[in-house]
Protein backbone atom coordinates (compact mmCIF):
# COMPACT_ATOMS: atom_id res chain seq x y z
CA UNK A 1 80.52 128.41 112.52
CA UNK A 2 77.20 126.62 111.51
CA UNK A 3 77.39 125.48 115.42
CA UNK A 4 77.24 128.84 116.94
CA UNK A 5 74.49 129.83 113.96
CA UNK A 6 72.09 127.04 114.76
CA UNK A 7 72.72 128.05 118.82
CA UNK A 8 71.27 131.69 118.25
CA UNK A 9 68.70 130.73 116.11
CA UNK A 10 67.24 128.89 118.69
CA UNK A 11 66.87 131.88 121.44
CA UNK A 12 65.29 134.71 120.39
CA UNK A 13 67.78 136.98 122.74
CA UNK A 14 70.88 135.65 120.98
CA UNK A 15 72.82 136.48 118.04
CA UNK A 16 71.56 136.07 114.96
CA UNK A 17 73.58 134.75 112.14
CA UNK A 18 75.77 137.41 110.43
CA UNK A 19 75.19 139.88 113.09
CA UNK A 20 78.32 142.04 113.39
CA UNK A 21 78.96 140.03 116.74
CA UNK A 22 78.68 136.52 115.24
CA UNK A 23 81.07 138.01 112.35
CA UNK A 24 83.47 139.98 114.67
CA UNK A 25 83.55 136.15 116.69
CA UNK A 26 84.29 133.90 113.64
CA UNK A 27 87.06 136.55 112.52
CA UNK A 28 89.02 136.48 116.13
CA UNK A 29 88.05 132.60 116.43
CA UNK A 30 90.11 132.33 112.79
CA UNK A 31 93.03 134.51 114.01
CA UNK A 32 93.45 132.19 117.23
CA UNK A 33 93.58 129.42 115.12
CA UNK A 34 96.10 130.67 113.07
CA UNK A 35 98.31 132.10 115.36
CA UNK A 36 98.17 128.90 116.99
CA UNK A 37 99.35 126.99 113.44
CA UNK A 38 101.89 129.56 112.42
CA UNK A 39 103.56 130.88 115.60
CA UNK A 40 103.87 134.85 115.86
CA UNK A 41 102.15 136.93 113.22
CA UNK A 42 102.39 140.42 112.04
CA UNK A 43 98.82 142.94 111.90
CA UNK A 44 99.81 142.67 107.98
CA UNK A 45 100.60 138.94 108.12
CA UNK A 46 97.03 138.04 109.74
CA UNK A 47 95.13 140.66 107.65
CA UNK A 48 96.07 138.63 104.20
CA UNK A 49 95.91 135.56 105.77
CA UNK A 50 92.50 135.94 107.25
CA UNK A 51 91.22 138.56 104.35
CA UNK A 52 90.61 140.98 106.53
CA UNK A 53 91.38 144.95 105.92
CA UNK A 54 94.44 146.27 108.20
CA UNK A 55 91.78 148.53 110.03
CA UNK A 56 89.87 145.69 110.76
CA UNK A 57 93.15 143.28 112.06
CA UNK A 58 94.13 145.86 114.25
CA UNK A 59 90.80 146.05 115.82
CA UNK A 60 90.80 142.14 116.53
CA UNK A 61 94.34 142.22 117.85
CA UNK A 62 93.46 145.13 120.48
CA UNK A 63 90.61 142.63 121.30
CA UNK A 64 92.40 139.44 121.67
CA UNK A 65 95.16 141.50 123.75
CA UNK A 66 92.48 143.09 125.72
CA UNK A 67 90.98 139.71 126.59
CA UNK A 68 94.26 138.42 127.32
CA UNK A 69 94.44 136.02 124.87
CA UNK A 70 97.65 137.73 122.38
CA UNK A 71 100.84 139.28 123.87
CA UNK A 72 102.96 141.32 121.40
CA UNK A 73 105.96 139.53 120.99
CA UNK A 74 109.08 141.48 119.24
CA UNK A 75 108.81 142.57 115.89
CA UNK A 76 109.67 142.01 111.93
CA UNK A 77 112.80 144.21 112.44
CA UNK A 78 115.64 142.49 110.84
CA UNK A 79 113.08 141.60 107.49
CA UNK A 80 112.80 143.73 104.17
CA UNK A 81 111.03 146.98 105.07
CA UNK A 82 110.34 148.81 108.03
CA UNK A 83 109.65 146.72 112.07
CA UNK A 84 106.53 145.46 112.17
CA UNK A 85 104.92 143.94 115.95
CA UNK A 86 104.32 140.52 116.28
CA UNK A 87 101.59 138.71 118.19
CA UNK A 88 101.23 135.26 119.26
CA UNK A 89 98.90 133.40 121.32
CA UNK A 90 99.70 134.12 125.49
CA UNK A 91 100.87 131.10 126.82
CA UNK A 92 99.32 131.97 130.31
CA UNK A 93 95.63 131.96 128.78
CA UNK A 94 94.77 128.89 130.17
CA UNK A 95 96.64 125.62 131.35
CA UNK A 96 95.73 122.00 131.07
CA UNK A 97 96.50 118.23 132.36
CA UNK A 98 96.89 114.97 130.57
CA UNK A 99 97.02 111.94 132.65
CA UNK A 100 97.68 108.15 131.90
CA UNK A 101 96.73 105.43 134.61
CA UNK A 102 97.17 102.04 135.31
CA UNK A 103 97.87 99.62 138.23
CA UNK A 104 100.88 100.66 139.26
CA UNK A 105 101.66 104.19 138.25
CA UNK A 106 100.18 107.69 137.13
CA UNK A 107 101.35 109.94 134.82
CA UNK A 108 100.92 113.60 134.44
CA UNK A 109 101.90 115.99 132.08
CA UNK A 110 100.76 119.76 132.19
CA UNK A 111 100.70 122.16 128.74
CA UNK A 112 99.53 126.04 128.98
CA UNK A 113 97.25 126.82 126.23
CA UNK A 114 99.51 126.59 122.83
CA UNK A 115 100.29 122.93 123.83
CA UNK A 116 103.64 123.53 124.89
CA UNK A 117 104.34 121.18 127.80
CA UNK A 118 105.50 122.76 131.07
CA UNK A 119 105.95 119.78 133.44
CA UNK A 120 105.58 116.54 133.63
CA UNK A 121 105.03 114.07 136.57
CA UNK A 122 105.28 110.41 137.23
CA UNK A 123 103.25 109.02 140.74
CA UNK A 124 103.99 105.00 141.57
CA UNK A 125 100.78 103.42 142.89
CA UNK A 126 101.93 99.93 143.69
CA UNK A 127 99.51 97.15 145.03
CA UNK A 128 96.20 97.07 144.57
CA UNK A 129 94.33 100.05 146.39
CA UNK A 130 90.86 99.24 146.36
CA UNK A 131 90.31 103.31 147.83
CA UNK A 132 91.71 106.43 147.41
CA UNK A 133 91.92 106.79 143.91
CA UNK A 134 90.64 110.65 143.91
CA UNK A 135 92.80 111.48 146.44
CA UNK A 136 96.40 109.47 144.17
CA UNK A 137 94.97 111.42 141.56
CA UNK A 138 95.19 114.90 143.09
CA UNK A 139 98.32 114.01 144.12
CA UNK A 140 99.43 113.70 140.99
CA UNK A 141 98.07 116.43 139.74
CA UNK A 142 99.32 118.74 142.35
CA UNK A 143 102.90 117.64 142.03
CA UNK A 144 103.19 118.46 138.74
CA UNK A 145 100.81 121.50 138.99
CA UNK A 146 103.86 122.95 141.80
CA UNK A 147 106.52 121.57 139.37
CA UNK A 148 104.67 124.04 136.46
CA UNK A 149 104.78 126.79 139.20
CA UNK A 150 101.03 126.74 139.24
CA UNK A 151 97.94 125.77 141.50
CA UNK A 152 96.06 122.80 140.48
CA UNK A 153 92.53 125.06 140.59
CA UNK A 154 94.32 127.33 137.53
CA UNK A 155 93.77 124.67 135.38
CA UNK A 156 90.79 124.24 132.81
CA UNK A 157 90.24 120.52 131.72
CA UNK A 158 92.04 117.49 133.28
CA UNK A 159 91.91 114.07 130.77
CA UNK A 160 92.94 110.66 132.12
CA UNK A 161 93.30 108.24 130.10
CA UNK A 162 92.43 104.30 131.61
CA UNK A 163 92.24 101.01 130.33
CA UNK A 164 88.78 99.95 129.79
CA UNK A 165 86.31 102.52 129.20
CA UNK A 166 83.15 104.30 130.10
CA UNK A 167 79.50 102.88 129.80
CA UNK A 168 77.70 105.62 128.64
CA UNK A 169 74.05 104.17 130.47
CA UNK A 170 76.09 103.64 133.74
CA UNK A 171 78.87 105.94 133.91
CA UNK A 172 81.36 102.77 135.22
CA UNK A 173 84.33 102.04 134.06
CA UNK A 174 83.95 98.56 132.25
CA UNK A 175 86.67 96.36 130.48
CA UNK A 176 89.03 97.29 133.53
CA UNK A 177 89.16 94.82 136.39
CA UNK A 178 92.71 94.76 137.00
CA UNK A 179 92.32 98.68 137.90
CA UNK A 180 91.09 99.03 141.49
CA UNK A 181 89.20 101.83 142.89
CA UNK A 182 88.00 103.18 139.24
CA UNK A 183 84.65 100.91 139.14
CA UNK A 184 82.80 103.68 141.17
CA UNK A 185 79.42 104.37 139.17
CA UNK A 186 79.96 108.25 140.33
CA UNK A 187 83.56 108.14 139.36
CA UNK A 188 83.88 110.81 136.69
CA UNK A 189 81.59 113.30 139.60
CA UNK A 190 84.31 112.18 142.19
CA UNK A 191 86.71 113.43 140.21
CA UNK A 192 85.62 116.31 139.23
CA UNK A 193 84.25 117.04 143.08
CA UNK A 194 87.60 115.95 144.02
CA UNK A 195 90.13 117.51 142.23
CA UNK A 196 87.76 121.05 141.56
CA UNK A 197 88.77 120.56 137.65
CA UNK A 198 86.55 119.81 134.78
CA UNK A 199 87.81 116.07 134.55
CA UNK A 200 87.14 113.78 131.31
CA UNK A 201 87.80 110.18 131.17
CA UNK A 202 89.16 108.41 128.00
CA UNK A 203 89.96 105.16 126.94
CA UNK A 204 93.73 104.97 127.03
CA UNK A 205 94.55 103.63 123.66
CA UNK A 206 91.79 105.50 121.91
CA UNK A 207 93.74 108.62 123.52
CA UNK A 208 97.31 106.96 121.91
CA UNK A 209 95.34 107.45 118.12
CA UNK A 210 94.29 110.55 118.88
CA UNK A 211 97.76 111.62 119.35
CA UNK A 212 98.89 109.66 116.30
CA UNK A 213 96.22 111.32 114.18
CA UNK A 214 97.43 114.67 115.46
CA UNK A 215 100.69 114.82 115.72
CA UNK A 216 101.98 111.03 114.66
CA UNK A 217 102.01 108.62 111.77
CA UNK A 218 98.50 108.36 111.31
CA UNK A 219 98.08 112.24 110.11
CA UNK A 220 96.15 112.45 107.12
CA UNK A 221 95.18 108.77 107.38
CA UNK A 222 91.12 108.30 107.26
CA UNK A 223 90.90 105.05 108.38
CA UNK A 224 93.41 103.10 110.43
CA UNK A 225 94.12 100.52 113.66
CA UNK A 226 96.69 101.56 116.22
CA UNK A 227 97.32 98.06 118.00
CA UNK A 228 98.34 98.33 121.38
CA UNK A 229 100.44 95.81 123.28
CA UNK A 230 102.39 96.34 126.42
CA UNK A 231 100.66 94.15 129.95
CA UNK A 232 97.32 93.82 127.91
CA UNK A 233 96.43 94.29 124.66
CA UNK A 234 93.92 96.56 123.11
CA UNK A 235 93.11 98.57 119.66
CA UNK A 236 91.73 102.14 118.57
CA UNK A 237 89.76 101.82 115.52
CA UNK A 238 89.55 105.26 113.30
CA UNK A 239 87.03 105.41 110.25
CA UNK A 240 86.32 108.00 108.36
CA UNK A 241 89.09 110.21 110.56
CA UNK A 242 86.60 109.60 113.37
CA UNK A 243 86.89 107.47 116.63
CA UNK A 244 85.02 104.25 116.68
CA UNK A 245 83.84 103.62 120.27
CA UNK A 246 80.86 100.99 119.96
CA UNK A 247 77.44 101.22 121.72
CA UNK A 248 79.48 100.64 125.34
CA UNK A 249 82.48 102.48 124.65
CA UNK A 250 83.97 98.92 124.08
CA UNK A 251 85.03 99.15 120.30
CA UNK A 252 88.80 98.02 120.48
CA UNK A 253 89.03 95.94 122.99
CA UNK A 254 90.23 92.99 121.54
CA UNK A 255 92.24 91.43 124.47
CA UNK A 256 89.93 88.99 125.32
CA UNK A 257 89.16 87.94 121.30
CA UNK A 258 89.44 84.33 121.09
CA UNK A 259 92.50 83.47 118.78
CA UNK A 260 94.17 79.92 117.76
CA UNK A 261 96.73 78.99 120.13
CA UNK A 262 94.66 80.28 123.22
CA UNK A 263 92.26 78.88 125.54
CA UNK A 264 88.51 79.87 124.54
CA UNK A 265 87.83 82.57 127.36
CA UNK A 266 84.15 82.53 129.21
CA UNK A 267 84.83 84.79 131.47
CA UNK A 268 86.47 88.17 130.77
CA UNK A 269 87.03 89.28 134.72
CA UNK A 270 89.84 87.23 134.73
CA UNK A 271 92.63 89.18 133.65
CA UNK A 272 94.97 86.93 130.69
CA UNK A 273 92.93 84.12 131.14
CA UNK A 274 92.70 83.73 127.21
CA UNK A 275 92.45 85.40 124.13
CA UNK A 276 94.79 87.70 122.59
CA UNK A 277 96.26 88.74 125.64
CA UNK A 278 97.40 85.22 126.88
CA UNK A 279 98.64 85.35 123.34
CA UNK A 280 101.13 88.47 123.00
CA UNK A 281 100.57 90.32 126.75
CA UNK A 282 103.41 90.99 128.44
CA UNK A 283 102.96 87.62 131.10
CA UNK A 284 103.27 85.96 127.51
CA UNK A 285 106.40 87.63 125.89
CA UNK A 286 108.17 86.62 129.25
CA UNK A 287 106.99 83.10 129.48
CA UNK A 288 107.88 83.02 125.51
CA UNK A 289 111.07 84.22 125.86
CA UNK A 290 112.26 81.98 129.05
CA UNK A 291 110.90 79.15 127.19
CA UNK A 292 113.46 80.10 124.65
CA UNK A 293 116.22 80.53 127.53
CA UNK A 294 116.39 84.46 127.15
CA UNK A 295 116.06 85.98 130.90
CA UNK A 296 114.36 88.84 131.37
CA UNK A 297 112.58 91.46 134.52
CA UNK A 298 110.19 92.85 131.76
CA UNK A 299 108.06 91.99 128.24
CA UNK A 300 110.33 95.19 127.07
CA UNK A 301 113.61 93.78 128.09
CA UNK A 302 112.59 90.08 126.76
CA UNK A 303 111.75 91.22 123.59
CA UNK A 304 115.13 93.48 123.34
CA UNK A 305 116.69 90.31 124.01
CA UNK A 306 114.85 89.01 121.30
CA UNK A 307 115.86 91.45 119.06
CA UNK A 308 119.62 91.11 119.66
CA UNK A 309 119.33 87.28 119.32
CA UNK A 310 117.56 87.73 115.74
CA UNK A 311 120.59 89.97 115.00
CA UNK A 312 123.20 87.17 116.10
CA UNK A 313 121.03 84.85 113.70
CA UNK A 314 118.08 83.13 115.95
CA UNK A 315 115.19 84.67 115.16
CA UNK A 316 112.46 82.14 116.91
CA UNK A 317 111.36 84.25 119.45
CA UNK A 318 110.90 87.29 117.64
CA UNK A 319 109.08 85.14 114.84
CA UNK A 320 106.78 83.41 116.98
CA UNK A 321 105.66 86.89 118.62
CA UNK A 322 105.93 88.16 115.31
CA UNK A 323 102.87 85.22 114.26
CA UNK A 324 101.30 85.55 117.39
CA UNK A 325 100.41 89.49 116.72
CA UNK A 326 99.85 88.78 113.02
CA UNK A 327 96.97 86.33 114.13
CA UNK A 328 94.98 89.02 116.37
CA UNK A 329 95.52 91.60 113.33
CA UNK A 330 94.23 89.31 110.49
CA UNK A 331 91.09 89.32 112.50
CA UNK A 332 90.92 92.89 112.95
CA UNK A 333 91.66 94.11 109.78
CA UNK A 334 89.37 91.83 107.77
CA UNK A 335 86.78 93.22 109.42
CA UNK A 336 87.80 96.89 109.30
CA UNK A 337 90.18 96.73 106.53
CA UNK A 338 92.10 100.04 107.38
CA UNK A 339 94.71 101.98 105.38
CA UNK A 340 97.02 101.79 108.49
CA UNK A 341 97.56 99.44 110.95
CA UNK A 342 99.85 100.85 113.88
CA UNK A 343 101.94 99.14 116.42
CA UNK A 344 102.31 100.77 119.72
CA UNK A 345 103.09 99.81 123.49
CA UNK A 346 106.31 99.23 125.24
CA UNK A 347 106.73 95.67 123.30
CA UNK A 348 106.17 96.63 119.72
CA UNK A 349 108.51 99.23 120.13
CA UNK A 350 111.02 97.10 121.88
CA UNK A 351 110.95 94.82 118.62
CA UNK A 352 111.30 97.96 116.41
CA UNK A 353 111.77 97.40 112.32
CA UNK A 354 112.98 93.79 112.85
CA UNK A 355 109.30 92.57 114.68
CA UNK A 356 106.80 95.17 112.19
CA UNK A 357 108.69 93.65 109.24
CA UNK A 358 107.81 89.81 110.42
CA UNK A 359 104.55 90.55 111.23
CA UNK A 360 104.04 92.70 108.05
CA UNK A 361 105.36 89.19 106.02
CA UNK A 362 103.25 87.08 108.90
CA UNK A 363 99.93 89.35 107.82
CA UNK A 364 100.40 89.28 104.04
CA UNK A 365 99.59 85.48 104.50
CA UNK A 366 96.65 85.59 106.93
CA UNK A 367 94.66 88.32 105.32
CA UNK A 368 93.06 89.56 102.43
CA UNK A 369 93.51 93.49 103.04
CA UNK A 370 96.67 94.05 103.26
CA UNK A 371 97.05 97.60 105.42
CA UNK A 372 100.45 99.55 105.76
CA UNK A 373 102.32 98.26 109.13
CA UNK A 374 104.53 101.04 110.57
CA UNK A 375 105.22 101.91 114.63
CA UNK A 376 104.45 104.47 116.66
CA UNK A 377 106.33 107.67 116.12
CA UNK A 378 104.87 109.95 118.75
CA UNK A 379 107.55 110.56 121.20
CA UNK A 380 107.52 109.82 124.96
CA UNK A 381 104.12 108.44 126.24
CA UNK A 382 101.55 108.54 123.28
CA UNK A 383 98.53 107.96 125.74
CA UNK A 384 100.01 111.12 128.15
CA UNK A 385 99.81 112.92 124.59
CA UNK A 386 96.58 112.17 123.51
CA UNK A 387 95.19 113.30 126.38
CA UNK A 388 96.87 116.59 126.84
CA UNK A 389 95.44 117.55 123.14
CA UNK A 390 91.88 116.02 124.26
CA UNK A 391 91.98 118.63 126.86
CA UNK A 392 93.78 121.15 125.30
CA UNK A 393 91.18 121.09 122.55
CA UNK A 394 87.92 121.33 125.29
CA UNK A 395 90.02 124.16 127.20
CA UNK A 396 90.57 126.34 123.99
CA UNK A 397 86.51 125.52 122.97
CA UNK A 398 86.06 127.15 126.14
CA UNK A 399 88.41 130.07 126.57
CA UNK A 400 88.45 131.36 122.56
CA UNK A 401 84.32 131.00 123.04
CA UNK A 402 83.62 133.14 126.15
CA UNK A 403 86.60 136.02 126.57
């Protein structure tokens, strides 16, 4: 509200604040909102809620239908007293895309304007492509655009979520080497240009708290770490409920942070050469775990292995991954002490209760703050999440602001 206040004031042509437009805008911008929290409302149900005179609700629902933006949806029938029409939000206001990148496969997942998701999509990109990354992309996007029954050019905001992140002085992606083709310095305009979407670019693991804080473990939490370990290993920082991206966009990335146990890095272009990563990434986990005869294909399946080995009474693998992690958090969180620390990634999760409780009694001893450890409880992929809600929350800015 104070937003769209301070806009008018600034044009002499535009509305003033507490005009009967700004008023009549806050009012359907609150009903939106609600109807988006509560699910289908009555005229009478939104009128208490909102404080608003029945007169006055049923002007702002013939509005909202008018616009598009409510459908009537049944009624009260079956309640005490006499059928009442429901309204909810219309599902087919607007659509949206969340994607989540790497090196060797894109994922898509499409949500109309409520959130609900109506397709997803998984694209393999093996090798190293060096080109064509707008046109993998749109690929991508279209498949699961046709899955949704919809054109790609229907949809309002597209956010993809990469390793690394943006430089806000240069607009390239930095932090990323091992992702080809995405070090363009017009990348973001290629995209856009590409793919004739709004497109947005987000860190991928900043994306994973954003869908913790929202619909995860973290909700309610004001200041907390998500760690993030699957090939590489990075961290979202949240303080003050509020993303922490640094000067560079580079706040969290804490793969390359020199640790005990691995070689000093100098150069950070070459990928696991030291640091955390060479620590606890997944090239790690599997050279661990063969060390400690356990075959594996994948960091995921080693440390299942892991996991089942602890439960038959050898426990060394798990408990040297366990100290490894604990040793990259111990730095973290004595800088940051956080409420919350959260493990995420395919390998965390692989370890489940057994690894969060060893490196829970691993942290006690290496740090003074001592931070809640729990996992990740956002289902399927959290980064895929996180950026559906990033652009779910620019595409309902823009639609509930300009009907």
């Amino acid at each position: 509200m104070m937003t769209t206040g301070q806009r008018g004031s600034h044009h002499g042509n535009t509305t003033q604040p507490g005009t009967p437009s700004l008023l009549r805008a806050i009012n359907d911008r609150a009903a939106l909102e609600l109807l988006l929290d509560q699910g289908p409302l009555s005229r009478s149900q939104l009128g208490t809620l909102t404080g608003l005179s029945k007169p006055t609700a049923s002007q702002l629902l013939a509005r909202l239908e008018n616009a598009g933006l409510v459908v009537p949806v049944g009624t009260t029938a079956g309640r005490p007293g006499p059928g009442a029409q429901l309204y909810e939000i219309n599902p087919d206001a607007a659509f949206v895309a969340g994607l989540d990148v790497n090196a060797s496969r894109i994922r898509v997942a499409v949500a109309d304007i409520t959130g609900s998701v109506v397709a997803n999509y998984r694209l393999a990109t093996p090798g190293r492509q060096a080109t064509g990354t707008v046109d993998r992309v749109r690929e991508a996007v279209d498949a699961a655009a046709e899955a949704a029954g919809l054109d790609r050019g229907i949809l309002r905001q597209i956010v993809i979520g990469t390793p690394g992140a943006l430089d806000p002085a240069t607009g390239k992606l930095r932090y990323a080497p091992h992702l080809p083709g995405w070090h363009s310095p017009r990348l973001l305009e290629q995209l856009t240009e590409g793919l004739g979407v709004p497109v947005a670019i987000e860190n991928d693991v900043n994306l994973a708290a954003m869908a913790e804080q929202r619909v995860g473990a973290a909700q309610g939490v004001e200041d907390f770490v998500l760690l993030w370990v699957e090939d590489g290993v990075g961290a979202a920082v949240v303080l003050a409920g509020r993303l922490h991206r640094g000067h560079t966009g580079g706040a969290g990335e804490v793969g390359y942070m020199p640790l005990p146990g691995a070689p000093l890095l100098r150069n950070v272009r070459r990928e696991n050469s030291g640091g955390f990563q060479q620590l606890a990434g997944a090239p790690a986990v599997l050279a661990l775990a063969r060390e400690h005869g356990l075959s594996a294909r994948t960091a995921k399946e080693a440390v299942t292995a892991a996991v089942a080995a602890a439960q038959d009474g050898d426990n060394t693998v798990l408990s040297v991954l366990a100290h490894r992690l604990a040793t990259g958090l111990a730095a973290i969180v004595a800088v940051v002490d956080p409420q919350l620390v959260l493990l995420s990634g395919d390998i965390p999760l692989a370890g489940g209760e057994e690894l969060r409780s060893l490196v829970q009694e691993e942290l006690t001893g290496l740090a003074v703050p001592r931070p809640q450890l729990a996992l990740s409880t956002v289902p399927g992929s959290p980064v895929v999440v996180g950026a559906t809600l990033a652009a779910l929350a620019t595409a309902r800015e823009s639609v509930f602001s300009t009907y």
